[in-house]
N, C-alpha and C. Protein backbone atom coordinates (compact mmCIF):
# COMPACT_ATOMS: atom_id res chain seq x y z
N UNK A 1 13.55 4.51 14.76
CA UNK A 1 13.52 5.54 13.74
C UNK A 1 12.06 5.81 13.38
N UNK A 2 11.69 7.38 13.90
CA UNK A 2 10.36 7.11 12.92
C UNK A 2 9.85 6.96 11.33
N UNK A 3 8.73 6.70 11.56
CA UNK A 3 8.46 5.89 9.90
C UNK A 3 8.12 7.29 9.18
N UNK A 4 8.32 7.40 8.05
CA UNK A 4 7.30 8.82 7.61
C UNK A 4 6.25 8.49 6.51
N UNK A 5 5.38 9.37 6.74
CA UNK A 5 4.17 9.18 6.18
C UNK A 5 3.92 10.57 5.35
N UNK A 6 3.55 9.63 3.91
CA UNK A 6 3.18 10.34 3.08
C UNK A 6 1.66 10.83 3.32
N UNK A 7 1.37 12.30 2.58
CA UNK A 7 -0.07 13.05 3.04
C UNK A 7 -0.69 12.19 2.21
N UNK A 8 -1.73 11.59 2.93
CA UNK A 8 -2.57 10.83 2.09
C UNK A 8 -4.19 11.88 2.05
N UNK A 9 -4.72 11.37 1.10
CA UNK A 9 -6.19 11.90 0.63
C UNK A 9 -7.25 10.61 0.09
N UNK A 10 -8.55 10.76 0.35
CA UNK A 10 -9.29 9.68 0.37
C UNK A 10 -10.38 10.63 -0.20
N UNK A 11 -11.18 9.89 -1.20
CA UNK A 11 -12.50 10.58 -1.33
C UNK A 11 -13.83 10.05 -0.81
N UNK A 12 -13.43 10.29 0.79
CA UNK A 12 -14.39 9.73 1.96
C UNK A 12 -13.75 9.81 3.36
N UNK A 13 -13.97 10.49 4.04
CA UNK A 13 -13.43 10.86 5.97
C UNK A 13 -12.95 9.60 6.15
N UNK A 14 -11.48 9.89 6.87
CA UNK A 14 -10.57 8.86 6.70
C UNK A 14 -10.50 9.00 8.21
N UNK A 15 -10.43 7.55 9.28
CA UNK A 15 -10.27 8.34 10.40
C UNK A 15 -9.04 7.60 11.00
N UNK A 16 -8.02 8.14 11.09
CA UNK A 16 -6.65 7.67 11.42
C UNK A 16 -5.64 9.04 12.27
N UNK A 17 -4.26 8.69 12.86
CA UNK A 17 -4.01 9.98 13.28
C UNK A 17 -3.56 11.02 13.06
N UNK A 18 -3.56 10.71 11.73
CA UNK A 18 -2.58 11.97 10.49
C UNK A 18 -3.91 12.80 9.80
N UNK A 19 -5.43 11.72 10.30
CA UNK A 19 -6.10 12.46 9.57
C UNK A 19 -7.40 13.58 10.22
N UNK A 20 -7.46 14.59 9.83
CA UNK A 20 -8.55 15.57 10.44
C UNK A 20 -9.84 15.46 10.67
N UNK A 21 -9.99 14.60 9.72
CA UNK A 21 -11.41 13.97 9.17
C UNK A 21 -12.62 14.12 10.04
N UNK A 22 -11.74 13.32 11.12
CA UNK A 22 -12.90 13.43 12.70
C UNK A 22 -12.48 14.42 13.90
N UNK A 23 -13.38 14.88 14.64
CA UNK A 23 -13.38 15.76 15.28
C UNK A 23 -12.88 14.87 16.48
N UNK A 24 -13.63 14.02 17.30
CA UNK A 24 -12.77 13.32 18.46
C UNK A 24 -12.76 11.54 18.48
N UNK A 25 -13.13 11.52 17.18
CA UNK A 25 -12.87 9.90 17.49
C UNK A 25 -11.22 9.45 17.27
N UNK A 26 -11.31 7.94 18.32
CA UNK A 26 -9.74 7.32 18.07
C UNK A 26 -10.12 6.51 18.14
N UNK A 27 -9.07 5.88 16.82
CA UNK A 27 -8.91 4.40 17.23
C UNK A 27 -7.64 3.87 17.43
N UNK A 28 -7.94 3.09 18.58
CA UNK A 28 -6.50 3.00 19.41
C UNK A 28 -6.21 1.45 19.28
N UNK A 29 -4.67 0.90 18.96
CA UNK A 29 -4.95 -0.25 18.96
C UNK A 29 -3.72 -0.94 20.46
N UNK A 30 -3.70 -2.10 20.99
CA UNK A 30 -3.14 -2.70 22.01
C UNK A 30 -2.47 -3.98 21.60
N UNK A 31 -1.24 -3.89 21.87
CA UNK A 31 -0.61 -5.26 21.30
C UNK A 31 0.44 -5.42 22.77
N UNK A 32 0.48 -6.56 22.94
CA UNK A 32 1.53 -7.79 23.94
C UNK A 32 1.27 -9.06 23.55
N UNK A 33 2.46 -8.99 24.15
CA UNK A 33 3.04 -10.69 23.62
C UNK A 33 3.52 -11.93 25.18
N UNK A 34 3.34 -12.59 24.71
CA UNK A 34 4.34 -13.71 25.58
C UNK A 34 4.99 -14.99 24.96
N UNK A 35 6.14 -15.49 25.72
CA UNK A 35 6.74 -16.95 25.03
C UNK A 35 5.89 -18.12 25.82
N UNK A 36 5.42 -19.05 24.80
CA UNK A 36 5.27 -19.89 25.90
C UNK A 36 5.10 -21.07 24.90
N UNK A 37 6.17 -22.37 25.49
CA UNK A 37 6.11 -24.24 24.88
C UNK A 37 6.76 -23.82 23.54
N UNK A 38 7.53 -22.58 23.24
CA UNK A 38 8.55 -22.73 21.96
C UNK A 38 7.14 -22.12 21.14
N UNK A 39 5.98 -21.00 21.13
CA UNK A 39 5.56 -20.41 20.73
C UNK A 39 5.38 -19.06 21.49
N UNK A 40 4.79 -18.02 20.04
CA UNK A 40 5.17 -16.84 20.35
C UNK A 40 3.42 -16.57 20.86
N UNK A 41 2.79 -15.65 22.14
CA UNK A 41 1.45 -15.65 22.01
C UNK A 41 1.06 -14.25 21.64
N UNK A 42 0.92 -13.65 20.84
CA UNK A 42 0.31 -12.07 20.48
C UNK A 42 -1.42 -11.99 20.97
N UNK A 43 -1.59 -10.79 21.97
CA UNK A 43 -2.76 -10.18 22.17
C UNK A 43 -2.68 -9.21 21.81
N UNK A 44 -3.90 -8.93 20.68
CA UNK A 44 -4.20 -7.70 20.05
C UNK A 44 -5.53 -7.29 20.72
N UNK A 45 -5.85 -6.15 21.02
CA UNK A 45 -7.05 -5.55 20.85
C UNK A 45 -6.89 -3.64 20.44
N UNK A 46 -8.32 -3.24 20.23
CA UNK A 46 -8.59 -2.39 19.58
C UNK A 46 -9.65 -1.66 20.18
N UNK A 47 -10.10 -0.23 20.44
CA UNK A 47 -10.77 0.64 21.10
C UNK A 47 -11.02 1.52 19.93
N UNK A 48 -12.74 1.50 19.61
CA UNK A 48 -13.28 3.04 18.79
C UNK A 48 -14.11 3.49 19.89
N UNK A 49 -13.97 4.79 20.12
CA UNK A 49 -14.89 6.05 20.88
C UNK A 49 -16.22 6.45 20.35
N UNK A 50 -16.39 5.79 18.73
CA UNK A 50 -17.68 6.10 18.06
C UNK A 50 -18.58 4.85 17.83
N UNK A 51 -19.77 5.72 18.29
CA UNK A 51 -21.08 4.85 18.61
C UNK A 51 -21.96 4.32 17.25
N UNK A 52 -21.24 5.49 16.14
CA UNK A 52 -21.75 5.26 14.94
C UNK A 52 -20.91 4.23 14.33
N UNK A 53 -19.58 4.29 14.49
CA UNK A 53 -18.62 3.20 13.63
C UNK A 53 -19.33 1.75 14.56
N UNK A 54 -18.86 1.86 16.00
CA UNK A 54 -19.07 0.35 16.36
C UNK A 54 -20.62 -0.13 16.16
N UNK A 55 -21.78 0.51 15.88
CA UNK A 55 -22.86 -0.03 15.30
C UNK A 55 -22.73 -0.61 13.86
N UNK A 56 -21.97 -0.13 13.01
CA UNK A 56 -21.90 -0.52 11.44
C UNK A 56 -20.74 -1.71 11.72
N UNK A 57 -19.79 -1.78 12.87
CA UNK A 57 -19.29 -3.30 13.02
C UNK A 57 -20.35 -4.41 13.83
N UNK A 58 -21.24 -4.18 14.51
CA UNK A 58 -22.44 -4.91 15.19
C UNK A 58 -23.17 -5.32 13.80
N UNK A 59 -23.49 -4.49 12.85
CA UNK A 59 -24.27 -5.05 11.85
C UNK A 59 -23.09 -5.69 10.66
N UNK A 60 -21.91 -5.73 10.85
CA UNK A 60 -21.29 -6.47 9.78
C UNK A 60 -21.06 -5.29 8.54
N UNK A 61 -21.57 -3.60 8.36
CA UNK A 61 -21.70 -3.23 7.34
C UNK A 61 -19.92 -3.33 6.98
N UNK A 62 -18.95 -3.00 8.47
CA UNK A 62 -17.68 -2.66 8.31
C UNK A 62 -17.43 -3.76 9.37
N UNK A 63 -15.49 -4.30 9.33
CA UNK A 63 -14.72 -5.03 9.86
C UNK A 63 -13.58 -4.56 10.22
N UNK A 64 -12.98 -5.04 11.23
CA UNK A 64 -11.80 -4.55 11.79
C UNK A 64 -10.74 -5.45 11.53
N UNK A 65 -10.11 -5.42 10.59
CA UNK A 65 -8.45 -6.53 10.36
C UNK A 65 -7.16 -5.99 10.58
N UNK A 66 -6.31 -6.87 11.82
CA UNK A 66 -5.20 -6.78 12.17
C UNK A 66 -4.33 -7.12 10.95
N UNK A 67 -3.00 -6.52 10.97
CA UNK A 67 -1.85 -6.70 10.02
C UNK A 67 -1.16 -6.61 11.24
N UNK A 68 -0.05 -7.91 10.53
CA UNK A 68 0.93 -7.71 11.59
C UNK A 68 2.44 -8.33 10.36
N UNK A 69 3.95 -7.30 10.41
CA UNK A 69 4.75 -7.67 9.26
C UNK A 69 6.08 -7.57 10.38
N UNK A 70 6.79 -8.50 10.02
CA UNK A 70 8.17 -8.84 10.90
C UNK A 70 9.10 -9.05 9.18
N UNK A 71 9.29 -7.56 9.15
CA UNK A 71 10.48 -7.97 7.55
C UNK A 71 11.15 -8.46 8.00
N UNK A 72 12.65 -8.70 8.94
CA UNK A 72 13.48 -9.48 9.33
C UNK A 72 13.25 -10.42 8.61
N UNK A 73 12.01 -11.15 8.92
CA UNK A 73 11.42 -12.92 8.93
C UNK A 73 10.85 -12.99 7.66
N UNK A 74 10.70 -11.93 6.71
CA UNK A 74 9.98 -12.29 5.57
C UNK A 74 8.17 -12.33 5.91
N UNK A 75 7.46 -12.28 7.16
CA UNK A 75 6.18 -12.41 7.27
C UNK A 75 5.44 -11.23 7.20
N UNK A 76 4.36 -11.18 6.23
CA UNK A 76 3.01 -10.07 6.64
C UNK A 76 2.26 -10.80 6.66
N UNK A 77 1.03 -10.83 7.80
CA UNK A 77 -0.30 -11.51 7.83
C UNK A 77 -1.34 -10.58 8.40
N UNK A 78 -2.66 -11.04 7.82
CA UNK A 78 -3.70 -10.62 7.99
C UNK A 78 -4.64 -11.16 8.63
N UNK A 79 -5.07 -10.36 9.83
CA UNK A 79 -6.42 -11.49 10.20
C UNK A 79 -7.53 -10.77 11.16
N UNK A 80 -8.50 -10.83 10.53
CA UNK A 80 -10.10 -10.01 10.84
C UNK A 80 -10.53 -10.36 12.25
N UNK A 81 -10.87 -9.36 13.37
CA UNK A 81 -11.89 -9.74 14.18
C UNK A 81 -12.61 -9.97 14.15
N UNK A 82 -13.10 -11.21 15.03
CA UNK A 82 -14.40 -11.32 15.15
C UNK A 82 -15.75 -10.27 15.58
N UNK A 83 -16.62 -10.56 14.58
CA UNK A 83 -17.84 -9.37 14.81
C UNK A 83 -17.99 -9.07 15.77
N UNK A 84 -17.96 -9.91 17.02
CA UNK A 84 -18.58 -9.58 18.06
C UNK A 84 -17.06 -9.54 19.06
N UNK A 85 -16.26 -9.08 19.24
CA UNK A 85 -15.09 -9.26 19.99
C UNK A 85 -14.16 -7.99 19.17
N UNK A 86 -13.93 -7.40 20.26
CA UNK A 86 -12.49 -6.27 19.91
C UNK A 86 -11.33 -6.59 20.40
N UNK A 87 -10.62 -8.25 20.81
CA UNK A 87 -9.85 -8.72 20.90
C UNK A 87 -9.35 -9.78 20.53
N UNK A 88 -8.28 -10.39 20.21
CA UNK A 88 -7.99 -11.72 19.66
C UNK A 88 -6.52 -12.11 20.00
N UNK A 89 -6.20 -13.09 19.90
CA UNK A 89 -5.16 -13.96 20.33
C UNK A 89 -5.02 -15.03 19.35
N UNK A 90 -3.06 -14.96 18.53
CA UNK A 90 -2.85 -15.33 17.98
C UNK A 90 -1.67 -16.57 18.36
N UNK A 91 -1.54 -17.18 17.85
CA UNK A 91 -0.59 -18.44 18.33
C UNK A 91 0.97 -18.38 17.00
N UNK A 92 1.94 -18.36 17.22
CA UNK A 92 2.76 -18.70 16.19
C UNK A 92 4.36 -19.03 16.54
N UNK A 93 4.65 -19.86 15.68
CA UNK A 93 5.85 -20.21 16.02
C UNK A 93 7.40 -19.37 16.25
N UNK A 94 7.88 -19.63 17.42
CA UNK A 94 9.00 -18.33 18.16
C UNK A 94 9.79 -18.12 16.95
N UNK A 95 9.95 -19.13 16.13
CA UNK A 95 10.73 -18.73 15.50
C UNK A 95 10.33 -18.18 13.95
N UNK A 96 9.65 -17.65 13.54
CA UNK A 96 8.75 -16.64 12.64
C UNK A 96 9.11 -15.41 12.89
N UNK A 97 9.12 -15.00 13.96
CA UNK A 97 9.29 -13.47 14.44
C UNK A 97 10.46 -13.32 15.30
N UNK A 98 11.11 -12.70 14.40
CA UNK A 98 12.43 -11.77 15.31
C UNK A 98 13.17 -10.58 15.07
N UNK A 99 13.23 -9.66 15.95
CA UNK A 99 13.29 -8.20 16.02
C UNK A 99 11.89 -7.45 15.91
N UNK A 100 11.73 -6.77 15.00
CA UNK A 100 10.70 -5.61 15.09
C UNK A 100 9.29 -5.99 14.34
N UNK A 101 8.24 -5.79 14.95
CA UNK A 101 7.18 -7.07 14.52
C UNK A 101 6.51 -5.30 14.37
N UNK A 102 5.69 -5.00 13.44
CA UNK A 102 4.89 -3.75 13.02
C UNK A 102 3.34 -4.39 12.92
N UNK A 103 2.31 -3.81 13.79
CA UNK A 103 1.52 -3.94 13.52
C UNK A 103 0.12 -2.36 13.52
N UNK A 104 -0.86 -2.77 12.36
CA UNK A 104 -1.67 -1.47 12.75
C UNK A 104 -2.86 -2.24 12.44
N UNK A 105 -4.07 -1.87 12.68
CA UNK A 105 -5.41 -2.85 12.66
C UNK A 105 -5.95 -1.43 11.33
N UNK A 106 -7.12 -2.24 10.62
CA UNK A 106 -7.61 -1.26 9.24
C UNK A 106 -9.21 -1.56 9.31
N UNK A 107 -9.84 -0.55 9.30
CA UNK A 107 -11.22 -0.53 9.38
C UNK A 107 -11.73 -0.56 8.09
N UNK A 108 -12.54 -1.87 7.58
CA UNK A 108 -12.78 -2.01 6.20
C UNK A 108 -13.88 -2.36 5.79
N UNK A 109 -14.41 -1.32 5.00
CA UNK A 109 -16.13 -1.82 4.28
C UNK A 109 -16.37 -2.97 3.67
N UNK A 110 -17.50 -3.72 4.16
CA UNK A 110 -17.81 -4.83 4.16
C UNK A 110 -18.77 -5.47 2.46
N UNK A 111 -19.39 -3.76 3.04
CA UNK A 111 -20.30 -3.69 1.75
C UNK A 111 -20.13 -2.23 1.25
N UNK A 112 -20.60 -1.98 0.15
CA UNK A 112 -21.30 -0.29 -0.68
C UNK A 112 -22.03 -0.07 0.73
N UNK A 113 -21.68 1.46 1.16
CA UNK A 113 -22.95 2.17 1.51
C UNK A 113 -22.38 3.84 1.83
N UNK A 114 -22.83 4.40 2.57
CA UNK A 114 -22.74 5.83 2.44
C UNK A 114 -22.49 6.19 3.71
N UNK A 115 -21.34 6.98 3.57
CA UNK A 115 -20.63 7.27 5.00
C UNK A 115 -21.38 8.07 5.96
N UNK A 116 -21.95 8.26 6.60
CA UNK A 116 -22.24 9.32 7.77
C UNK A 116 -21.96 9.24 9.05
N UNK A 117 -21.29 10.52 9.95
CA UNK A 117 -21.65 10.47 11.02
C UNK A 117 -21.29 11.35 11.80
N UNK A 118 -21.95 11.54 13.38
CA UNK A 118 -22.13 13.25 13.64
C UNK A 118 -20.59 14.16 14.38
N UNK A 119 -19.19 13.03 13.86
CA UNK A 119 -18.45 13.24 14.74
C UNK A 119 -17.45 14.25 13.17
N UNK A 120 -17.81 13.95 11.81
CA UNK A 120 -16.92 14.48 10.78
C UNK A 120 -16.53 16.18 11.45
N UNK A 121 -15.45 16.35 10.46
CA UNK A 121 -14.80 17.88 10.40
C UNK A 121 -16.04 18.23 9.80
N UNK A 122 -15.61 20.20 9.55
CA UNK A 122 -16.61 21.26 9.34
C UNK A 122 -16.38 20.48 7.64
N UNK A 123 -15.12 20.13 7.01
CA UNK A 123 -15.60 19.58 5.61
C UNK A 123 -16.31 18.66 5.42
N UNK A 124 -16.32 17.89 5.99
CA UNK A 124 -17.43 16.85 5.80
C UNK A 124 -18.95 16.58 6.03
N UNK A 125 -19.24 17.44 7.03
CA UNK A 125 -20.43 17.19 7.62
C UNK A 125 -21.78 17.70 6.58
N UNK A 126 -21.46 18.14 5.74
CA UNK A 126 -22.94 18.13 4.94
C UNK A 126 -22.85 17.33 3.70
N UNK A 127 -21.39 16.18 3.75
CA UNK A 127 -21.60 15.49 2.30
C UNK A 127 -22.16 14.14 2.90
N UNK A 128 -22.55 13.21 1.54
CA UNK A 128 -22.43 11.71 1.89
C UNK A 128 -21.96 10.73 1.02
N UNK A 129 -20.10 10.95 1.72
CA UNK A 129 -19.72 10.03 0.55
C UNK A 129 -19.82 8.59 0.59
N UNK A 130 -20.02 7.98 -0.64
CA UNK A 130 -19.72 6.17 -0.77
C UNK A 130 -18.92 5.66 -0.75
N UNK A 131 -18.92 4.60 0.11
CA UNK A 131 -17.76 4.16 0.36
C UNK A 131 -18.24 2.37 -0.38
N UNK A 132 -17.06 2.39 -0.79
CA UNK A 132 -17.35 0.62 -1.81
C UNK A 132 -16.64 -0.46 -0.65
N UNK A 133 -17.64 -1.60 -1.07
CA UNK A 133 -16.87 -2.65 -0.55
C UNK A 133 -15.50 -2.85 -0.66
N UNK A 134 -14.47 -3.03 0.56
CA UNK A 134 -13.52 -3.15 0.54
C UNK A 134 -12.54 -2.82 0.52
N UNK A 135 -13.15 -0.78 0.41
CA UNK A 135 -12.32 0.48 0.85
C UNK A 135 -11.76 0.28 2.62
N UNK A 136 -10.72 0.47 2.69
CA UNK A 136 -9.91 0.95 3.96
C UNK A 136 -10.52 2.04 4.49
N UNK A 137 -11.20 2.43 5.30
CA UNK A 137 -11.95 4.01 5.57
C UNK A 137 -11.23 4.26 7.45
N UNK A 138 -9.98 3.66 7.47
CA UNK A 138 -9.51 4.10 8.88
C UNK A 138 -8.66 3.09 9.13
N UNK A 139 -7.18 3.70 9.79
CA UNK A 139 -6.61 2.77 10.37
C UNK A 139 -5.97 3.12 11.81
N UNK A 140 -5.51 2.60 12.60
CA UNK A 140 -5.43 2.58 14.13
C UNK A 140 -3.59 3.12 14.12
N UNK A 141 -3.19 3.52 15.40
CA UNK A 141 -1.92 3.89 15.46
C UNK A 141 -1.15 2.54 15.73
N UNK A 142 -0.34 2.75 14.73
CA UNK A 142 0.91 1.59 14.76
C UNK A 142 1.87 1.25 15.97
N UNK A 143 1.41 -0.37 16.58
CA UNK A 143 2.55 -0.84 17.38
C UNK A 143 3.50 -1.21 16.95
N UNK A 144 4.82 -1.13 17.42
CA UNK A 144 5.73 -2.42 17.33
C UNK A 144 6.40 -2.39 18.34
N UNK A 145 6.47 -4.07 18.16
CA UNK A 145 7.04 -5.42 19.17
C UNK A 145 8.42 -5.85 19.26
N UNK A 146 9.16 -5.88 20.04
CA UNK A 146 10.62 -6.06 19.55
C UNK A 146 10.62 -7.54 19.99
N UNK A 147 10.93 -8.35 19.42
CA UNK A 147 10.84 -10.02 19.58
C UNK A 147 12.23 -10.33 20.04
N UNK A 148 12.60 -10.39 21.09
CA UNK A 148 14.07 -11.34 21.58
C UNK A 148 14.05 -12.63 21.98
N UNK A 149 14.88 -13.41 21.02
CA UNK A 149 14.71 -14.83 21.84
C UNK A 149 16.02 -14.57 22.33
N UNK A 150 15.96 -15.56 23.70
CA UNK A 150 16.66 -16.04 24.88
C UNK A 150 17.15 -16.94 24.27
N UNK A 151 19.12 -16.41 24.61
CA UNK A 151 19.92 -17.55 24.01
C UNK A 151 21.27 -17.52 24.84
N UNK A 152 22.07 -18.61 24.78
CA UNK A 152 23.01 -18.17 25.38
C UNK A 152 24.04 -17.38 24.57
N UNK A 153 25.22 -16.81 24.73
CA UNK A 153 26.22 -15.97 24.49
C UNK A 153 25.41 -14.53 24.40
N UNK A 154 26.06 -13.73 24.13
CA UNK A 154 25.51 -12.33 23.86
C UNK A 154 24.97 -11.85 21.91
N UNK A 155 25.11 -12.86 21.16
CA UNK A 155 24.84 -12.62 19.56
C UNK A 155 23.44 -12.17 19.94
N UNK A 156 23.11 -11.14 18.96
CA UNK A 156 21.41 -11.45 18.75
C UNK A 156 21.18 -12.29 17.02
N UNK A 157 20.81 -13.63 17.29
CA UNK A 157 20.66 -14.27 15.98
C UNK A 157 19.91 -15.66 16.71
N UNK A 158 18.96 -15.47 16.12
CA UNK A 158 17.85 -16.89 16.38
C UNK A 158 19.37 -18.25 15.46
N UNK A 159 20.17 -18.42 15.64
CA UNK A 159 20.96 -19.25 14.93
C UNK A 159 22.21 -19.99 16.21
N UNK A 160 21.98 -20.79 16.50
CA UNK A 160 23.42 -21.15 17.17
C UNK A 160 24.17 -22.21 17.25
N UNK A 161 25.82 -22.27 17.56
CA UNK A 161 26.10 -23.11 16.72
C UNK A 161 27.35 -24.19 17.86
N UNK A 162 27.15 -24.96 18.03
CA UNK A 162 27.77 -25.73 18.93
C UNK A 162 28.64 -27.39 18.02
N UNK A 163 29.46 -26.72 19.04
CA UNK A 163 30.36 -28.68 18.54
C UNK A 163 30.53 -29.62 18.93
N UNK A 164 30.54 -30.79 18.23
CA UNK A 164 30.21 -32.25 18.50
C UNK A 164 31.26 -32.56 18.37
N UNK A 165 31.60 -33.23 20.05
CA UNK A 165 32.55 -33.84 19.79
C UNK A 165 32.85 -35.25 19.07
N UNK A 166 31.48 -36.35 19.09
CA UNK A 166 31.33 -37.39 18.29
C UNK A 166 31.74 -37.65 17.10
N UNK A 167 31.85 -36.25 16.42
CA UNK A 167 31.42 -36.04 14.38
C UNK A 167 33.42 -35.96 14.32
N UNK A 168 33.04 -36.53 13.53
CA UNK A 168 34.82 -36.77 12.67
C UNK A 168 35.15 -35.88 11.75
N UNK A 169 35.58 -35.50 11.56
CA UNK A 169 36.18 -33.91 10.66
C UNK A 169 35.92 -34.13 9.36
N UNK A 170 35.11 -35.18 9.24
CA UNK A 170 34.99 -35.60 7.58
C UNK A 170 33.73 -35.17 7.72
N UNK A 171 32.75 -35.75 8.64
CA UNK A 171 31.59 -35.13 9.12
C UNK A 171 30.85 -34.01 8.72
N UNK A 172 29.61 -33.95 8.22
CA UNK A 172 29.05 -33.09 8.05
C UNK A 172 28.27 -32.23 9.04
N UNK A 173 27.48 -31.28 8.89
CA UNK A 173 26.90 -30.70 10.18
C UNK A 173 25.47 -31.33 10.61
N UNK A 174 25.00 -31.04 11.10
CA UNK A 174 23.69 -31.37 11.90
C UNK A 174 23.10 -30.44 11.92
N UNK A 175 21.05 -30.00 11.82
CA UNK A 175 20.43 -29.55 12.13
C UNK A 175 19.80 -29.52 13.33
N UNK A 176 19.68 -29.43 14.58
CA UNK A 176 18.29 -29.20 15.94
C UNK A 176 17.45 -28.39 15.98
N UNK A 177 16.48 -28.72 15.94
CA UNK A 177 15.05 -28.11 15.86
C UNK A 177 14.07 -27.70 16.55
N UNK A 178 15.04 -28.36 17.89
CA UNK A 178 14.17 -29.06 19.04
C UNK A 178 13.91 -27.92 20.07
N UNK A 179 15.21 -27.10 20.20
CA UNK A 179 15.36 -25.27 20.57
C UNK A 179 13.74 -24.77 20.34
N UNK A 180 13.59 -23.87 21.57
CA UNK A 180 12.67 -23.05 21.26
C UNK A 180 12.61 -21.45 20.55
N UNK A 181 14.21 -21.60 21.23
CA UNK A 181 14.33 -20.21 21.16
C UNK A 181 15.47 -19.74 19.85
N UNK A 182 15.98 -21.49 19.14
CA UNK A 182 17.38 -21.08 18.49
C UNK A 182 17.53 -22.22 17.58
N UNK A 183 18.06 -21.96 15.96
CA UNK A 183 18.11 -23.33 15.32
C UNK A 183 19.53 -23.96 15.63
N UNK A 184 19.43 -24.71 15.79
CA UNK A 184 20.99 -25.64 16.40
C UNK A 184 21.73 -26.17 15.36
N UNK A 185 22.99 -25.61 15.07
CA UNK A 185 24.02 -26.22 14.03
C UNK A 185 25.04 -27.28 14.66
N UNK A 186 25.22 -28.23 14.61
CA UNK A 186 25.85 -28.87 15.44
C UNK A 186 27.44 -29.43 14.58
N UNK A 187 28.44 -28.96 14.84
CA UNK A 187 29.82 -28.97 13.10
C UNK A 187 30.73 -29.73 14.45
N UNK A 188 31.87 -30.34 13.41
CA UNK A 188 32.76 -31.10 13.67
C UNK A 188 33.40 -30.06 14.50
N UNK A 189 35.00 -30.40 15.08
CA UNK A 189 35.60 -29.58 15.82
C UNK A 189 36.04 -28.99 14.85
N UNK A 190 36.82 -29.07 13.67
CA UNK A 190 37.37 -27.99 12.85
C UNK A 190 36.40 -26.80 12.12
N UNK A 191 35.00 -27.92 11.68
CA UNK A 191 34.47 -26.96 11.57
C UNK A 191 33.56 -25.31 12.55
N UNK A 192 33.81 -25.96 13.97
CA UNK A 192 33.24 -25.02 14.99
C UNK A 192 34.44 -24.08 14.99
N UNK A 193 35.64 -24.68 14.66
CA UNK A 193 36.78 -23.43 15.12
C UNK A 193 36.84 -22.69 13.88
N UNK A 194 36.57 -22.71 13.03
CA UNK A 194 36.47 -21.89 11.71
C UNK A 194 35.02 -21.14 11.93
N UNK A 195 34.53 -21.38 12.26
CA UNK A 195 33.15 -20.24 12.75
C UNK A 195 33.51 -19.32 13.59
């Protein structure tokens, strides 16, 4: 479903893809994933076309921070590239993320200083607005990840639930943890046939 986006306005050239601001810059962002040892591995990277933005990230004036939110799972996290690197690799556990993982990277002033540069629209190009530490002044086009763990039967639910034949009907259930891909309920026989 697409997402919709409200018209936003900034009092400072915003450069994202809803916005006019810039004449041909993009910023593009790259996300894949892999499973691997019962963790999830996310590679992010990120591409700007402007010679003026990636100099003000060489000097630290501005930073580039990934967001990445899996509502399913309850998670949003944040986490900054390194100055010198437009890629990064994150480590996290398979079971954190499942279904639709949203991510967009946000270009963010580091410090006060004054926006310029020779790529603005016909509105912008003869102002110089300030931009404060810690203004958002651009964000990248939104991925998302569809997270499937590998399980047996056809459910989609990181949850599964098997019976012991050992456990006596008085028996309570069992937790397994040990799954990479699935938390393990382990119930008496009456209680597996009532599931």
């Amino acid at each position: 479903m697409p997402k919709n986006r409200r018209y936003k306005t900034y009092p400072f050239p915003y450069l994202a893809d809803f916005s006019k601001d810039y004449l041909k810059t993009k910023f593009d962002l790259e996300i894949g994933y892999k499973f691997e040892k019962g963790n999830i591995l996310i590679k992010a990277g990120y591409s700007i076309n402007n010679e003026e933005i990636v100099d003000s990230l060489k000097d630290n004036t501005l930073k580039v921070v990934l967001k990445m939110v899996c509502s399913s799972m309850g998670l949003s996290k944040t986490v900054p590239f390194k100055k010198d690197r437009n890629d990064m690799q994150l480590t996290l556990d398979s079971m954190s993320l499942d279904g639709e993982v949203d991510f967009t990277a946000y270009l963010i002033a580091n410090d006060d200083f004054t926006l310029q540069n020779t790529d603005f629209s016909t509105f912008w190009q003869n102002e110089s607005p300030v931009v404060k530490s810690g203004n958002v002044i651009g964000e990248s086009n939104d991925r998302t990840l569809t997270i499937t763990h590998m399980k047996s039967g056809s459910k989609k639910s990181i949850f599964k639930f098997m019976p012991d034949p050992k456990k006596e009907d008085s028996d309570p259930y069992s937790v397994i943890l040990d799954d990479k891909d699935a938390i393990i309920f382990k119930l008496n026989k009456t209680m597996f046939r009532v599931f």
